[in-house]
C-alpha atoms as a PDB file:
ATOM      1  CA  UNK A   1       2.719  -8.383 -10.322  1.00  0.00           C
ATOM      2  CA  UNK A   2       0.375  -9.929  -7.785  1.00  0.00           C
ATOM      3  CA  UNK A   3       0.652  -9.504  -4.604  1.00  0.00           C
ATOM      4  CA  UNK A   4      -1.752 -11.338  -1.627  1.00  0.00           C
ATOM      5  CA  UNK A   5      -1.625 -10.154   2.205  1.00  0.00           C
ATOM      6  CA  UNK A   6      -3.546 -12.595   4.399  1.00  0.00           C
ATOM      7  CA  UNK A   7      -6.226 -11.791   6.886  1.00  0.00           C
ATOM      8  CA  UNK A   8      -8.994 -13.035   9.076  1.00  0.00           C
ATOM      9  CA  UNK A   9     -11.258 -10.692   9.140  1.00  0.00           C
ATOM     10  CA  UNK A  10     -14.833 -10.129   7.644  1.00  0.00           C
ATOM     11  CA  UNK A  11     -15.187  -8.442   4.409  1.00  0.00           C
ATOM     12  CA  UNK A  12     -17.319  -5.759   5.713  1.00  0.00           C
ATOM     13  CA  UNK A  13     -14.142  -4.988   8.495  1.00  0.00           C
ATOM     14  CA  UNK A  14     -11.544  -4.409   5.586  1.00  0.00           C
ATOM     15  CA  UNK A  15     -13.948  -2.564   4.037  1.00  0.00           C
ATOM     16  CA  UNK A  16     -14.567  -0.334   6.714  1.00  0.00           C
ATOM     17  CA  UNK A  17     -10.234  -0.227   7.436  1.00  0.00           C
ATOM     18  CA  UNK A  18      -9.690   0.827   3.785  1.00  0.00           C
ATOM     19  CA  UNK A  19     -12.641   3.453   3.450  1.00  0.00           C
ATOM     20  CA  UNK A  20     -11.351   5.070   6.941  1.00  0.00           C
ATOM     21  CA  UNK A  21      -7.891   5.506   5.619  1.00  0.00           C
ATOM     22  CA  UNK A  22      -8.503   6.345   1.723  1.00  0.00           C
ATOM     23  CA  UNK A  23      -8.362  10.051   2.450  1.00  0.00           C
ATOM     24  CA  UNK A  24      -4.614   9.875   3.900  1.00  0.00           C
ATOM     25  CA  UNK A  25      -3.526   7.622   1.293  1.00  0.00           C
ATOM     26  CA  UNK A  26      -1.838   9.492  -0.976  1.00  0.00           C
ATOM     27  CA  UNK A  27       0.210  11.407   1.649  1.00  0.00           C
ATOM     28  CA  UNK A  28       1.402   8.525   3.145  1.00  0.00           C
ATOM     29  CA  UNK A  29       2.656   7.131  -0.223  1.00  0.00           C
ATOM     30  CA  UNK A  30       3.722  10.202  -1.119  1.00  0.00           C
ATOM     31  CA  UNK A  31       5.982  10.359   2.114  1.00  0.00           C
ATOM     32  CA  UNK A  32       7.432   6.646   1.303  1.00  0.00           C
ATOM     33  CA  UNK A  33       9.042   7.124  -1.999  1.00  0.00           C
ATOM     34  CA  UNK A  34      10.399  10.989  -1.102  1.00  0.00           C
ATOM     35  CA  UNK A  35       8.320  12.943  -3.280  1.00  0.00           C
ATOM     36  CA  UNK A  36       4.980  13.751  -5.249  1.00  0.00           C
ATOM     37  CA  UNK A  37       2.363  10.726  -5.681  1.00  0.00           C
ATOM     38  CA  UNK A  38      -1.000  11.190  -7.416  1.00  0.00           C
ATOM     39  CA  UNK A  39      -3.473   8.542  -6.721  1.00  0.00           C
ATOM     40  CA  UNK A  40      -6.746   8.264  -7.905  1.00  0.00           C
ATOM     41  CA  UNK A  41      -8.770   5.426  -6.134  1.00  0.00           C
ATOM     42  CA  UNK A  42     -12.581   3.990  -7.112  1.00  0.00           C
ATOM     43  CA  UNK A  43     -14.235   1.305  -5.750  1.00  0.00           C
ATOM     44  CA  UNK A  44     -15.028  -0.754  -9.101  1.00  0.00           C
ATOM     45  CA  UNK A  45     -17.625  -3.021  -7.101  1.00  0.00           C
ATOM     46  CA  UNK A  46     -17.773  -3.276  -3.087  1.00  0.00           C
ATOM     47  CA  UNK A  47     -14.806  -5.930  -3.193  1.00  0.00           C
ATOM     48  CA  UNK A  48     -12.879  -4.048  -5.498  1.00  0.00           C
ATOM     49  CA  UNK A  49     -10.982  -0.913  -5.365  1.00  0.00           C
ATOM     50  CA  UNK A  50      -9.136   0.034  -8.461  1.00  0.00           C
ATOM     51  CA  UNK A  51      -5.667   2.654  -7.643  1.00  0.00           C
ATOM     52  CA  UNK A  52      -3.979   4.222 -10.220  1.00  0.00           C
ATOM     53  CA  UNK A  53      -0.570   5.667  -8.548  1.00  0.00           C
ATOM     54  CA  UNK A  54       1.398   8.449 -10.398  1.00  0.00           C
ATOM     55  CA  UNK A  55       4.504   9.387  -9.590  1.00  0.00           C
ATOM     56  CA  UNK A  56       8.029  10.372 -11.735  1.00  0.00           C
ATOM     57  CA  UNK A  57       6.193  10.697 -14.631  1.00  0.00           C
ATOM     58  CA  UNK A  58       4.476   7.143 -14.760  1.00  0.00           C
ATOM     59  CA  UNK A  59       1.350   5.737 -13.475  1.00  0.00           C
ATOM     60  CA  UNK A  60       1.224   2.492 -11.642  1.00  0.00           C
ATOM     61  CA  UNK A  61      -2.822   1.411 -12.208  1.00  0.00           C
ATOM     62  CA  UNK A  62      -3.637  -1.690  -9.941  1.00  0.00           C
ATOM     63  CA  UNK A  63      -6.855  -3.196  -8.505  1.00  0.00           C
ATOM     64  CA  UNK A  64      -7.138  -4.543  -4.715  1.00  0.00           C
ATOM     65  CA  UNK A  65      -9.326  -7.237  -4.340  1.00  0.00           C
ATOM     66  CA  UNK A  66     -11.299  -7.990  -1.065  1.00  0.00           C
ATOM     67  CA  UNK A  67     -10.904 -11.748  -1.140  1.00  0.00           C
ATOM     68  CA  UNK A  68     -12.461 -14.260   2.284  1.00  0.00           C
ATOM     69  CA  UNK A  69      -8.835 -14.982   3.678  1.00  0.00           C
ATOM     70  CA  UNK A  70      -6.771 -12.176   1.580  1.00  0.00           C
ATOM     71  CA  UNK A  71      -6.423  -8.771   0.323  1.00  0.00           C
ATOM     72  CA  UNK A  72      -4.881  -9.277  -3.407  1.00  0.00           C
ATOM     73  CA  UNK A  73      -3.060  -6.610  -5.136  1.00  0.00           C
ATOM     74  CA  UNK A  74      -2.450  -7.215  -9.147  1.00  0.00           C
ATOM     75  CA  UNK A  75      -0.242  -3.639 -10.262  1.00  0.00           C
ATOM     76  CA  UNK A  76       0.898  -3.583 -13.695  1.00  0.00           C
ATOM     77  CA  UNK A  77       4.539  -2.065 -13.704  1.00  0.00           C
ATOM     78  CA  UNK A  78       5.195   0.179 -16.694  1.00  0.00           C
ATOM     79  CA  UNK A  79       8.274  -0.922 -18.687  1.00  0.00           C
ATOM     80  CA  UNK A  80      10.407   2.291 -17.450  1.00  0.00           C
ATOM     81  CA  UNK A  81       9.819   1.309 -13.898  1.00  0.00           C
ATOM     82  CA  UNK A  82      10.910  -2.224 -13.966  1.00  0.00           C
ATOM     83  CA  UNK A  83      13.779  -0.975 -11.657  1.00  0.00           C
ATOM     84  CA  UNK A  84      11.518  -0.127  -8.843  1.00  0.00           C
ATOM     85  CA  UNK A  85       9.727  -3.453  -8.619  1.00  0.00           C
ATOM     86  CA  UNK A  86      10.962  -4.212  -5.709  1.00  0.00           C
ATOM     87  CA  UNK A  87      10.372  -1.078  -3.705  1.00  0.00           C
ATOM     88  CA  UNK A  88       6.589  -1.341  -5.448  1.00  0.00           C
ATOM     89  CA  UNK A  89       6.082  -4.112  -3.717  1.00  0.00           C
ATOM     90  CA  UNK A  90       7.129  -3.358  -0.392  1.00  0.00           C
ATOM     91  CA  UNK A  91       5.468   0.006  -0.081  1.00  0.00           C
ATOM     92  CA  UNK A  92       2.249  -2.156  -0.936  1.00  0.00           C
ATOM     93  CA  UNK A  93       2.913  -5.465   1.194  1.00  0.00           C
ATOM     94  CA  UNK A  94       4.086  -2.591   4.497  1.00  0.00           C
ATOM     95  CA  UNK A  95       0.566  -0.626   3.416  1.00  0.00           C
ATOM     96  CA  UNK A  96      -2.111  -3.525   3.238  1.00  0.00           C
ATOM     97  CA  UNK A  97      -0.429  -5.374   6.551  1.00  0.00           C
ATOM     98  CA  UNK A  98      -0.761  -1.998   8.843  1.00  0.00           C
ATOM     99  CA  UNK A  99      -4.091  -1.463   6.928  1.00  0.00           C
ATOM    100  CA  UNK A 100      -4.861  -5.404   8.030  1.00  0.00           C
ATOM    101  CA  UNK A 101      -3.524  -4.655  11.834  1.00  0.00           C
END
């Protein structure tokens, strides 16, 4: 699933957005879905952060690209979890736009 949130600013700004709020990250996910979420998060190259999310038994992994005009999410949904697409990708599209604001 790919998922793009537009922004305006400067590559070094979202940078600087996601590193100040990777440490919360998990509790905040955590707190969306009602329950335990693992997440292990690595920057992969200073425009990419890879995020594996575990939760129920599954893990999630996805990569967030820092993109000129857009953050871009690509999340690979496990076949068991084809039922929560849709909650997938509105935890991430609510996420990246307050991370944008």
């Amino acid at each position: 699933m790919r998922i793009e949130i537009p922004h305006t600013l400067s590559k070094d700004e979202v940078r600087r957005r996601i590193a100040a709020r990777m440490g919360d990250a998990q509790d905040k996910v955590g707190g969306m879905i009602g329950g335990t979420v693992d997440l292990a998060l690595h920057w992969i190259d200073e425009d990419r952060l890879a995020v594996d999310a575990t939760a129920m038994g599954y893990t999630v992994p996805s990569t967030m690209d820092i993109t000129d005009d857009a953050l871009v999410f690509e999340v690979t949904i496990p076949p068991g979890l084809g039922f929560a697409r849709g909650m997938i990708e509105t935890m991430i599209r609510g996420r990246g736009e307050k991370l944008l604001a």
